[in-house]
PDB file of N, CA and C in Angstrom:
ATOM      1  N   UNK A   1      21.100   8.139 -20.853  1.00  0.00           N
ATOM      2  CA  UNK A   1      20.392   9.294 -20.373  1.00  0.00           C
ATOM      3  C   UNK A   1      21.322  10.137 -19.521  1.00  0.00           C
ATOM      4  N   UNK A   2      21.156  11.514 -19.844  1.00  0.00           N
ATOM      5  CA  UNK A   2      21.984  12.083 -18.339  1.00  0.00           C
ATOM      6  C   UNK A   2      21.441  12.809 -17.788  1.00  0.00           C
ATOM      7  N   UNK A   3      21.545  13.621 -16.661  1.00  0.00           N
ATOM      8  CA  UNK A   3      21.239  14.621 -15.564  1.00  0.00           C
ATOM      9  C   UNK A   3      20.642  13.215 -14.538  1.00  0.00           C
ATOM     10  N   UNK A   4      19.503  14.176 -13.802  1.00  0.00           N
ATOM     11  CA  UNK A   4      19.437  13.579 -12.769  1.00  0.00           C
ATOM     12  C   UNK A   4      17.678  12.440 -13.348  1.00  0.00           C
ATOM     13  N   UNK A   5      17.910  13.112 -14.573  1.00  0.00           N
ATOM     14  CA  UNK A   5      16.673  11.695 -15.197  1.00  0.00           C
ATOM     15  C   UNK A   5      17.042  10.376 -15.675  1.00  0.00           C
ATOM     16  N   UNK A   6      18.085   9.721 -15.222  1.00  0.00           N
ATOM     17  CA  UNK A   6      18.808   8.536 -15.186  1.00  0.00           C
ATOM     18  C   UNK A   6      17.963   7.342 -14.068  1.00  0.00           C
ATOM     19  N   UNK A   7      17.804   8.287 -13.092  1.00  0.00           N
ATOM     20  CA  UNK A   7      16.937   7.326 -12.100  1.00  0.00           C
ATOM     21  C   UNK A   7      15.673   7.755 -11.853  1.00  0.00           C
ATOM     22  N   UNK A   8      14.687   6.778 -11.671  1.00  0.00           N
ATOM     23  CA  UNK A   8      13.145   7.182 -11.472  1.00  0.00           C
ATOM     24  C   UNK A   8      13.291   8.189 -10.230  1.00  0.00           C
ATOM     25  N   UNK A   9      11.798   8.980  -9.968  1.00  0.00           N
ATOM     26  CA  UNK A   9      11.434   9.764  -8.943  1.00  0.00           C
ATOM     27  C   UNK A   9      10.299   9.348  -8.528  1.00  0.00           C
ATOM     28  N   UNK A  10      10.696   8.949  -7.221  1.00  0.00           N
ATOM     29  CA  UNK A  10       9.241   8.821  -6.974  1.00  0.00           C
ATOM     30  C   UNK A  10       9.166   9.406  -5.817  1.00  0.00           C
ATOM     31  N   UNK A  11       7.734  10.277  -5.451  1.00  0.00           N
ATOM     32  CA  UNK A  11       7.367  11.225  -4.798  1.00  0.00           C
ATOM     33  C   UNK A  11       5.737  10.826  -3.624  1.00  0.00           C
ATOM     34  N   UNK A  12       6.030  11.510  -2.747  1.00  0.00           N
ATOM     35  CA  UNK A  12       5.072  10.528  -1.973  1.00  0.00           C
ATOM     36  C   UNK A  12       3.759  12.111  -1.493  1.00  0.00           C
ATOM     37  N   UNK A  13       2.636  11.314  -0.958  1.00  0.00           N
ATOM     38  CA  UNK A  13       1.872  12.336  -0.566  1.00  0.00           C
ATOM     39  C   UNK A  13       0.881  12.120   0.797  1.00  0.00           C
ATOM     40  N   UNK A  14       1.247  12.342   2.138  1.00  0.00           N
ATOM     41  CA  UNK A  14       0.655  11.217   3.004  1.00  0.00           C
ATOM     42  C   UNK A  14       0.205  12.312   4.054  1.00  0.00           C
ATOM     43  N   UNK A  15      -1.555  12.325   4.244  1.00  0.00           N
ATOM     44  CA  UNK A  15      -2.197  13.197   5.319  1.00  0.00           C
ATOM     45  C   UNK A  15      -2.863  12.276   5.592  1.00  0.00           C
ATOM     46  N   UNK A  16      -2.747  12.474   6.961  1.00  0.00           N
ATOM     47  CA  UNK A  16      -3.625  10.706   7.658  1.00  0.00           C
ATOM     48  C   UNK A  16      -4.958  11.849   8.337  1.00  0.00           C
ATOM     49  N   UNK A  17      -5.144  12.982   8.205  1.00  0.00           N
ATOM     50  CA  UNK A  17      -6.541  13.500   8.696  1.00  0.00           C
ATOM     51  C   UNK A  17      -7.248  13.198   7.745  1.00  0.00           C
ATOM     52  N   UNK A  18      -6.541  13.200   6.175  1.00  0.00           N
ATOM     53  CA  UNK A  18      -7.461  12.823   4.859  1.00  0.00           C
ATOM     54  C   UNK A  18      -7.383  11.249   4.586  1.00  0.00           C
ATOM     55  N   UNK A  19      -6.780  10.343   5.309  1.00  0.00           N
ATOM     56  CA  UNK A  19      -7.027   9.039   4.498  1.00  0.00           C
ATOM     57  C   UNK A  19      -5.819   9.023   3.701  1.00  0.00           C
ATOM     58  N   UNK A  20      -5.266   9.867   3.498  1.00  0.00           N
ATOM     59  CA  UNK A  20      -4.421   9.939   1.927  1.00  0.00           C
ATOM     60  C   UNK A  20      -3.138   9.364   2.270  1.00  0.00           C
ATOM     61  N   UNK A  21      -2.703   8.723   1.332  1.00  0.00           N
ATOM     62  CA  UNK A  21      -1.112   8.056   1.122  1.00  0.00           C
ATOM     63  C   UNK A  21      -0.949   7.759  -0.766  1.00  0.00           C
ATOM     64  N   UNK A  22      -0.405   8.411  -0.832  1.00  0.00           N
ATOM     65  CA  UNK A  22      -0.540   8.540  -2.061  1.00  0.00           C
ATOM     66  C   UNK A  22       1.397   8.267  -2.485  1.00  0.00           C
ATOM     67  N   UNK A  23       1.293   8.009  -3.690  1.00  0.00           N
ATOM     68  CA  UNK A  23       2.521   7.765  -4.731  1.00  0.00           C
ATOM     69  C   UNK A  23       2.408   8.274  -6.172  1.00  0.00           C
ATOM     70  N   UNK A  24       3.745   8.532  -6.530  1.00  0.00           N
ATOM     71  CA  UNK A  24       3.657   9.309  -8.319  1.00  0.00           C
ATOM     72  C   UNK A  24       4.952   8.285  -8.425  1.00  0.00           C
ATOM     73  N   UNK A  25       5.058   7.956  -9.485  1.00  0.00           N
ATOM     74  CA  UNK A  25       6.677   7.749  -9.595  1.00  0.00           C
ATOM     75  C   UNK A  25       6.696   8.362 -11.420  1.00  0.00           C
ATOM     76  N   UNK A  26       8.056   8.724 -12.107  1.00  0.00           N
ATOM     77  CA  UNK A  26       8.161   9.249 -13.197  1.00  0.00           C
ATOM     78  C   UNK A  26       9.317   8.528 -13.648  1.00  0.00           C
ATOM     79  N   UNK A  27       9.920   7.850 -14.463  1.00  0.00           N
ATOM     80  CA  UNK A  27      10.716   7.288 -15.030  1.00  0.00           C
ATOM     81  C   UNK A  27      10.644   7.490 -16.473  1.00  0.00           C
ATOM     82  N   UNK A  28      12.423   7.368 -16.925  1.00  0.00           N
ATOM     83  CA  UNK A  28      12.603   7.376 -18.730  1.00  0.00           C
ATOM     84  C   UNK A  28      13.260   6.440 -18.672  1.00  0.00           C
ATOM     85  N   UNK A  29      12.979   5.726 -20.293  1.00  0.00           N
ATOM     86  CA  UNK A  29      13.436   4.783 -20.384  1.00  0.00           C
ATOM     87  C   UNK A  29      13.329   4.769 -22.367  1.00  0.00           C
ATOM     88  N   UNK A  30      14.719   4.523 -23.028  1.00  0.00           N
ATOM     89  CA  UNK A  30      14.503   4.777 -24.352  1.00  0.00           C
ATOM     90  C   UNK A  30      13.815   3.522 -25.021  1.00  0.00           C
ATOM     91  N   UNK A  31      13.345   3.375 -26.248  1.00  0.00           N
ATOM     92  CA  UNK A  31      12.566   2.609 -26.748  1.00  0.00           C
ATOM     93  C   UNK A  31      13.189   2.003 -27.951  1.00  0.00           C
ATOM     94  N   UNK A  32      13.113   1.162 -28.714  1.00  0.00           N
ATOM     95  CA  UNK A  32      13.547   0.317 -29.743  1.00  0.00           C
ATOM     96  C   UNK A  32      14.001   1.477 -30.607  1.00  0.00           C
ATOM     97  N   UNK A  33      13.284   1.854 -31.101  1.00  0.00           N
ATOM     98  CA  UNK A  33      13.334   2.914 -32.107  1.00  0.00           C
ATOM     99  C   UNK A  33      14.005   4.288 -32.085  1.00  0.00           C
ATOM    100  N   UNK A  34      14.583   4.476 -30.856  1.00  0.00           N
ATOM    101  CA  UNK A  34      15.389   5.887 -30.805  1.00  0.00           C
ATOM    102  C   UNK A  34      14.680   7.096 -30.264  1.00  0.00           C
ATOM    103  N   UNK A  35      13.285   6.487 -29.718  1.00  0.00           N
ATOM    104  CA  UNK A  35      12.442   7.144 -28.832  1.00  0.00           C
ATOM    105  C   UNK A  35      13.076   7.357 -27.458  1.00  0.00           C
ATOM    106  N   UNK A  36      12.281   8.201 -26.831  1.00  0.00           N
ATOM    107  CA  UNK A  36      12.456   8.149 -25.392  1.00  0.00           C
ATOM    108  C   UNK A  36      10.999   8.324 -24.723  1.00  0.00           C
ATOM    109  N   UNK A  37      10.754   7.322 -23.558  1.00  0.00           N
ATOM    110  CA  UNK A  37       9.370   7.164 -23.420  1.00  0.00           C
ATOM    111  C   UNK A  37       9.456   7.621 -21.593  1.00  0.00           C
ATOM    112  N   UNK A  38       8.171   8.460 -21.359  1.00  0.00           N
ATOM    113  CA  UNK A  38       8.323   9.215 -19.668  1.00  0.00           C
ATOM    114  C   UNK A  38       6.746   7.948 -19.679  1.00  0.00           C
ATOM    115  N   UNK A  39       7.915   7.283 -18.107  1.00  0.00           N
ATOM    116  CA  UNK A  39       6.257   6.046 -18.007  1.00  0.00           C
ATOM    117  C   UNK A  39       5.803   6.776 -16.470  1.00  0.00           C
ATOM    118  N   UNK A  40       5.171   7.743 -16.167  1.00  0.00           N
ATOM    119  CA  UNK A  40       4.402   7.830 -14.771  1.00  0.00           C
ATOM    120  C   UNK A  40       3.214   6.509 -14.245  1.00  0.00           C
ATOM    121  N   UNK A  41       3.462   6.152 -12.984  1.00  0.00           N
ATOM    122  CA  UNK A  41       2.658   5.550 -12.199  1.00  0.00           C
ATOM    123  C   UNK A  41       2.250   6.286 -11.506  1.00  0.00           C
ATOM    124  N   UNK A  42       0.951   5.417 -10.367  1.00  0.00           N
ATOM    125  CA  UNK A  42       0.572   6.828  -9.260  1.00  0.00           C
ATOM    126  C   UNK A  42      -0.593   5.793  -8.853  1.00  0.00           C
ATOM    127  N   UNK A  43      -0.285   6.383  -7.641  1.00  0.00           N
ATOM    128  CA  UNK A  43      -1.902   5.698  -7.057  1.00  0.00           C
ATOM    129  C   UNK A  43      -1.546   5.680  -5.328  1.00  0.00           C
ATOM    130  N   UNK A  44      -2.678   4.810  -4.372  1.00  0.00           N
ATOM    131  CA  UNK A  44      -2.748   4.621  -3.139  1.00  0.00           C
ATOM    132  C   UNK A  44      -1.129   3.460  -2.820  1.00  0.00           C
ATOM    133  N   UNK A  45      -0.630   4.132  -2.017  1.00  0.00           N
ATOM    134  CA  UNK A  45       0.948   3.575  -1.112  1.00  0.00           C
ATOM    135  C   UNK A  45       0.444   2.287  -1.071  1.00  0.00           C
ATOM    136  N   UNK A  46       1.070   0.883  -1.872  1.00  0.00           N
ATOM    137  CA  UNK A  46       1.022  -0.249  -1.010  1.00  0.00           C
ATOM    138  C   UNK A  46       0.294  -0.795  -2.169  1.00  0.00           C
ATOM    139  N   UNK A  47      -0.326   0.048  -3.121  1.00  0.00           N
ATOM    140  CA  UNK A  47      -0.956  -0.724  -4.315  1.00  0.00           C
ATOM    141  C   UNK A  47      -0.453  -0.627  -5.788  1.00  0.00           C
ATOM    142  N   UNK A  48      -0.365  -0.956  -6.943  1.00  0.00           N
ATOM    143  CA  UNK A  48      -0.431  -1.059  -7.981  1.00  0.00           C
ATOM    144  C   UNK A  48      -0.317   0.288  -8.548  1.00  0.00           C
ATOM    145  N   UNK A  49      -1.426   0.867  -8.550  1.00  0.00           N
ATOM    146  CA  UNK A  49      -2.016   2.362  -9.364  1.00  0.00           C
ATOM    147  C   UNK A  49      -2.062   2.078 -10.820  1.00  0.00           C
ATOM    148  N   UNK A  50      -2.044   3.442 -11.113  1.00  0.00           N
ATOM    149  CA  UNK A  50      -2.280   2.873 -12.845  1.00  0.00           C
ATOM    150  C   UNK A  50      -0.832   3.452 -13.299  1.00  0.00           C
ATOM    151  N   UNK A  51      -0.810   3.521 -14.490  1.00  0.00           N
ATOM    152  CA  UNK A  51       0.539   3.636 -15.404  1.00  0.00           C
ATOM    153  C   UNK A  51       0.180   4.157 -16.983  1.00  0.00           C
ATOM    154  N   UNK A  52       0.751   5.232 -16.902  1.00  0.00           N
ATOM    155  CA  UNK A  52       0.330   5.784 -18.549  1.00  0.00           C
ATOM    156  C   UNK A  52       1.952   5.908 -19.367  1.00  0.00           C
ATOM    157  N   UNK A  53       2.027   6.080 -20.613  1.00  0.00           N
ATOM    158  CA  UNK A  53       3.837   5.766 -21.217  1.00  0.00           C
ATOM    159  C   UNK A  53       3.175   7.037 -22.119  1.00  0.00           C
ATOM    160  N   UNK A  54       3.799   8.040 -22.024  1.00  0.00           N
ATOM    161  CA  UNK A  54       4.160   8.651 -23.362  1.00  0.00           C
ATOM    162  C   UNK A  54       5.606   8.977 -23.663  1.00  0.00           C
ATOM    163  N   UNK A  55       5.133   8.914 -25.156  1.00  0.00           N
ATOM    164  CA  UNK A  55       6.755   8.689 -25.805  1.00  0.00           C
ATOM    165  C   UNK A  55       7.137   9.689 -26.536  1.00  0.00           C
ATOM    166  N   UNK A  56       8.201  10.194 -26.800  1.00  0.00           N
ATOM    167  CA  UNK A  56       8.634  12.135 -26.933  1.00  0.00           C
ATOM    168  C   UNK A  56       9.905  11.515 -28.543  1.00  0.00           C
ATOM    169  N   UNK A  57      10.386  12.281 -29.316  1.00  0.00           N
ATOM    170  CA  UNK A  57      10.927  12.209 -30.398  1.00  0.00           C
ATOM    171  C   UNK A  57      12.126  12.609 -29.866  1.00  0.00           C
ATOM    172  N   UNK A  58      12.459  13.258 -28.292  1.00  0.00           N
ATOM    173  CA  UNK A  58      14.009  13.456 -28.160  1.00  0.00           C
ATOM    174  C   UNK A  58      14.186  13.132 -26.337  1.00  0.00           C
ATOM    175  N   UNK A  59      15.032  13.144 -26.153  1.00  0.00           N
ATOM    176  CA  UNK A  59      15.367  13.061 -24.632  1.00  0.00           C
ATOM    177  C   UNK A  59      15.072  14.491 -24.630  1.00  0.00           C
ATOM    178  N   UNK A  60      15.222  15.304 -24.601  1.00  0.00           N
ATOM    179  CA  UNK A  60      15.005  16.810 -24.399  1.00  0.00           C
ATOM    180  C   UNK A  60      13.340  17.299 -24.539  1.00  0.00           C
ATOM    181  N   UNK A  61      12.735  16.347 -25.024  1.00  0.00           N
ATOM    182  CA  UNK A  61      10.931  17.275 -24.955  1.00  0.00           C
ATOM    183  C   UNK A  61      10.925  15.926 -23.889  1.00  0.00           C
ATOM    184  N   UNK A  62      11.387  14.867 -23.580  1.00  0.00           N
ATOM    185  CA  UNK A  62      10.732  13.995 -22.851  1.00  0.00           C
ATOM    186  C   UNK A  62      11.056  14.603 -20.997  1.00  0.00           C
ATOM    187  N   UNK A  63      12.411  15.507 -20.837  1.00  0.00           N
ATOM    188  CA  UNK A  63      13.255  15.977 -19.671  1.00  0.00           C
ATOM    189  C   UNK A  63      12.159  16.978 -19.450  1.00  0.00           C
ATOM    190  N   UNK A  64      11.171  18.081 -20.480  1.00  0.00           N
ATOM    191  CA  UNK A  64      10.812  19.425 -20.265  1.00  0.00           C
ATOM    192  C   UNK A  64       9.468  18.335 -19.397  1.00  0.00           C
ATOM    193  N   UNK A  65       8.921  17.465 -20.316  1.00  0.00           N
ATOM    194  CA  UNK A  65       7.369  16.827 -19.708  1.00  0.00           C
ATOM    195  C   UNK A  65       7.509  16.255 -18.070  1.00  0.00           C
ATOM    196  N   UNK A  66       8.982  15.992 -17.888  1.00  0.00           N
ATOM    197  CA  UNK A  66       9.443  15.327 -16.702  1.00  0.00           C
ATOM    198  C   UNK A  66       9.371  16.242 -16.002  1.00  0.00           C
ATOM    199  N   UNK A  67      10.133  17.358 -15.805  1.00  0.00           N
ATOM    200  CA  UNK A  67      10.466  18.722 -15.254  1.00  0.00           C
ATOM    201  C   UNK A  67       8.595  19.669 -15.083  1.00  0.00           C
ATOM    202  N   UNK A  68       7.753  19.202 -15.535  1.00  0.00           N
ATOM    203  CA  UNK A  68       6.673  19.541 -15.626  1.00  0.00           C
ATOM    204  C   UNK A  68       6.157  19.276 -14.856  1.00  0.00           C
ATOM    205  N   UNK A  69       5.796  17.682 -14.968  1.00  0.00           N
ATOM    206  CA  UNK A  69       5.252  16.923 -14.129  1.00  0.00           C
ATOM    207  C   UNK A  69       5.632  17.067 -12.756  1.00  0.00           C
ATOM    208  N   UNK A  70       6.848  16.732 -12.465  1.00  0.00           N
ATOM    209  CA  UNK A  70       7.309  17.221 -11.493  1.00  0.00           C
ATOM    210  C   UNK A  70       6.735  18.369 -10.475  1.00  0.00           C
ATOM    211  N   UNK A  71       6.867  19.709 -11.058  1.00  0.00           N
ATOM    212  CA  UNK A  71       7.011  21.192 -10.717  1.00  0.00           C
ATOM    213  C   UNK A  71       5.400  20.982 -10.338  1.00  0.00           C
ATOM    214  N   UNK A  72       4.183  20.403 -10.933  1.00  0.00           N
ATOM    215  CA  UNK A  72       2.699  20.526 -10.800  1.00  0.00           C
ATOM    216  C   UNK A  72       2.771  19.590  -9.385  1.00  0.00           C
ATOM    217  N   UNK A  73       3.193  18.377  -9.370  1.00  0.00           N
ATOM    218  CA  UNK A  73       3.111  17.530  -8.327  1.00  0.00           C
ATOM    219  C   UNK A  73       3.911  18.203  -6.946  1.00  0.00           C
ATOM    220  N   UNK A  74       4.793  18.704  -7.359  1.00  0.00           N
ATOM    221  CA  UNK A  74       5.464  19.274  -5.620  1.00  0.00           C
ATOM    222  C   UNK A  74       4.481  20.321  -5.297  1.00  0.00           C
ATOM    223  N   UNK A  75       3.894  21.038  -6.453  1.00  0.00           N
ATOM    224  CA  UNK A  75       2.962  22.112  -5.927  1.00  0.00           C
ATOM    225  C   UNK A  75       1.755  21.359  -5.113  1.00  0.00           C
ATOM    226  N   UNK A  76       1.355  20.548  -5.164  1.00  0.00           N
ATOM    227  CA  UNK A  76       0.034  19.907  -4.975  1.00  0.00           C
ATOM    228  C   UNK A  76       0.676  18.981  -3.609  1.00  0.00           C
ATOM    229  N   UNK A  77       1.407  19.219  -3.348  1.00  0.00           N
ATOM    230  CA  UNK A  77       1.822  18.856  -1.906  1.00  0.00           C
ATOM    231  C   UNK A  77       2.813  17.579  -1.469  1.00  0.00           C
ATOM    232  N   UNK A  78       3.288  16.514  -2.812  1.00  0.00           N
ATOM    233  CA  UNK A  78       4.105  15.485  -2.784  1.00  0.00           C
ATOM    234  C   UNK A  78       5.463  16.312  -2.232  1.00  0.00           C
ATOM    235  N   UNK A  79       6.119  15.288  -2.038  1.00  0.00           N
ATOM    236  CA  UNK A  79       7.459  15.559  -1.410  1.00  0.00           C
ATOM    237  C   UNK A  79       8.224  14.332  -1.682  1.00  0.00           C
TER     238      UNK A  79
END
């Protein structure tokens, strides 16, 4: 993989007037087949969360979904 999607991101989201502590993380990772798969986690700091995998036909539509994800989550207040 290259650029800076070589290593996971993980992004945090923490207002203690709301209760909130929150986590995203976004990672690639290629697949048997010549796939490349973007696995996001997410949930409450300190727990599990859930985990969804979608899998893209190039490193390049899997970088745009990364770069996406991303750009929506910093808007929404992670850091």
């Amino acid at each position: 993989m290259t650029g800076s999607f070589s290593t996971p991101l993980r992004l945090h989201r923490i207002d203690p007037t709301r209760n909130m502590a929150r986590f995203y993380l976004l990672s690639l990772q290629h697949t048997l087949f010549g796939e490349v798969s973007l696995i996001r986690q997410w949930g409450r700091i300190g727990g599990e969360g859930q985990k969804k995998v979608e899998t893209f036909a190039s490193e390049d539509d899997a970088a745009r979904a990364w770069a996406r994800l991303e750009r929506i989550k910093r808007r929404r207040g992670y850091a």
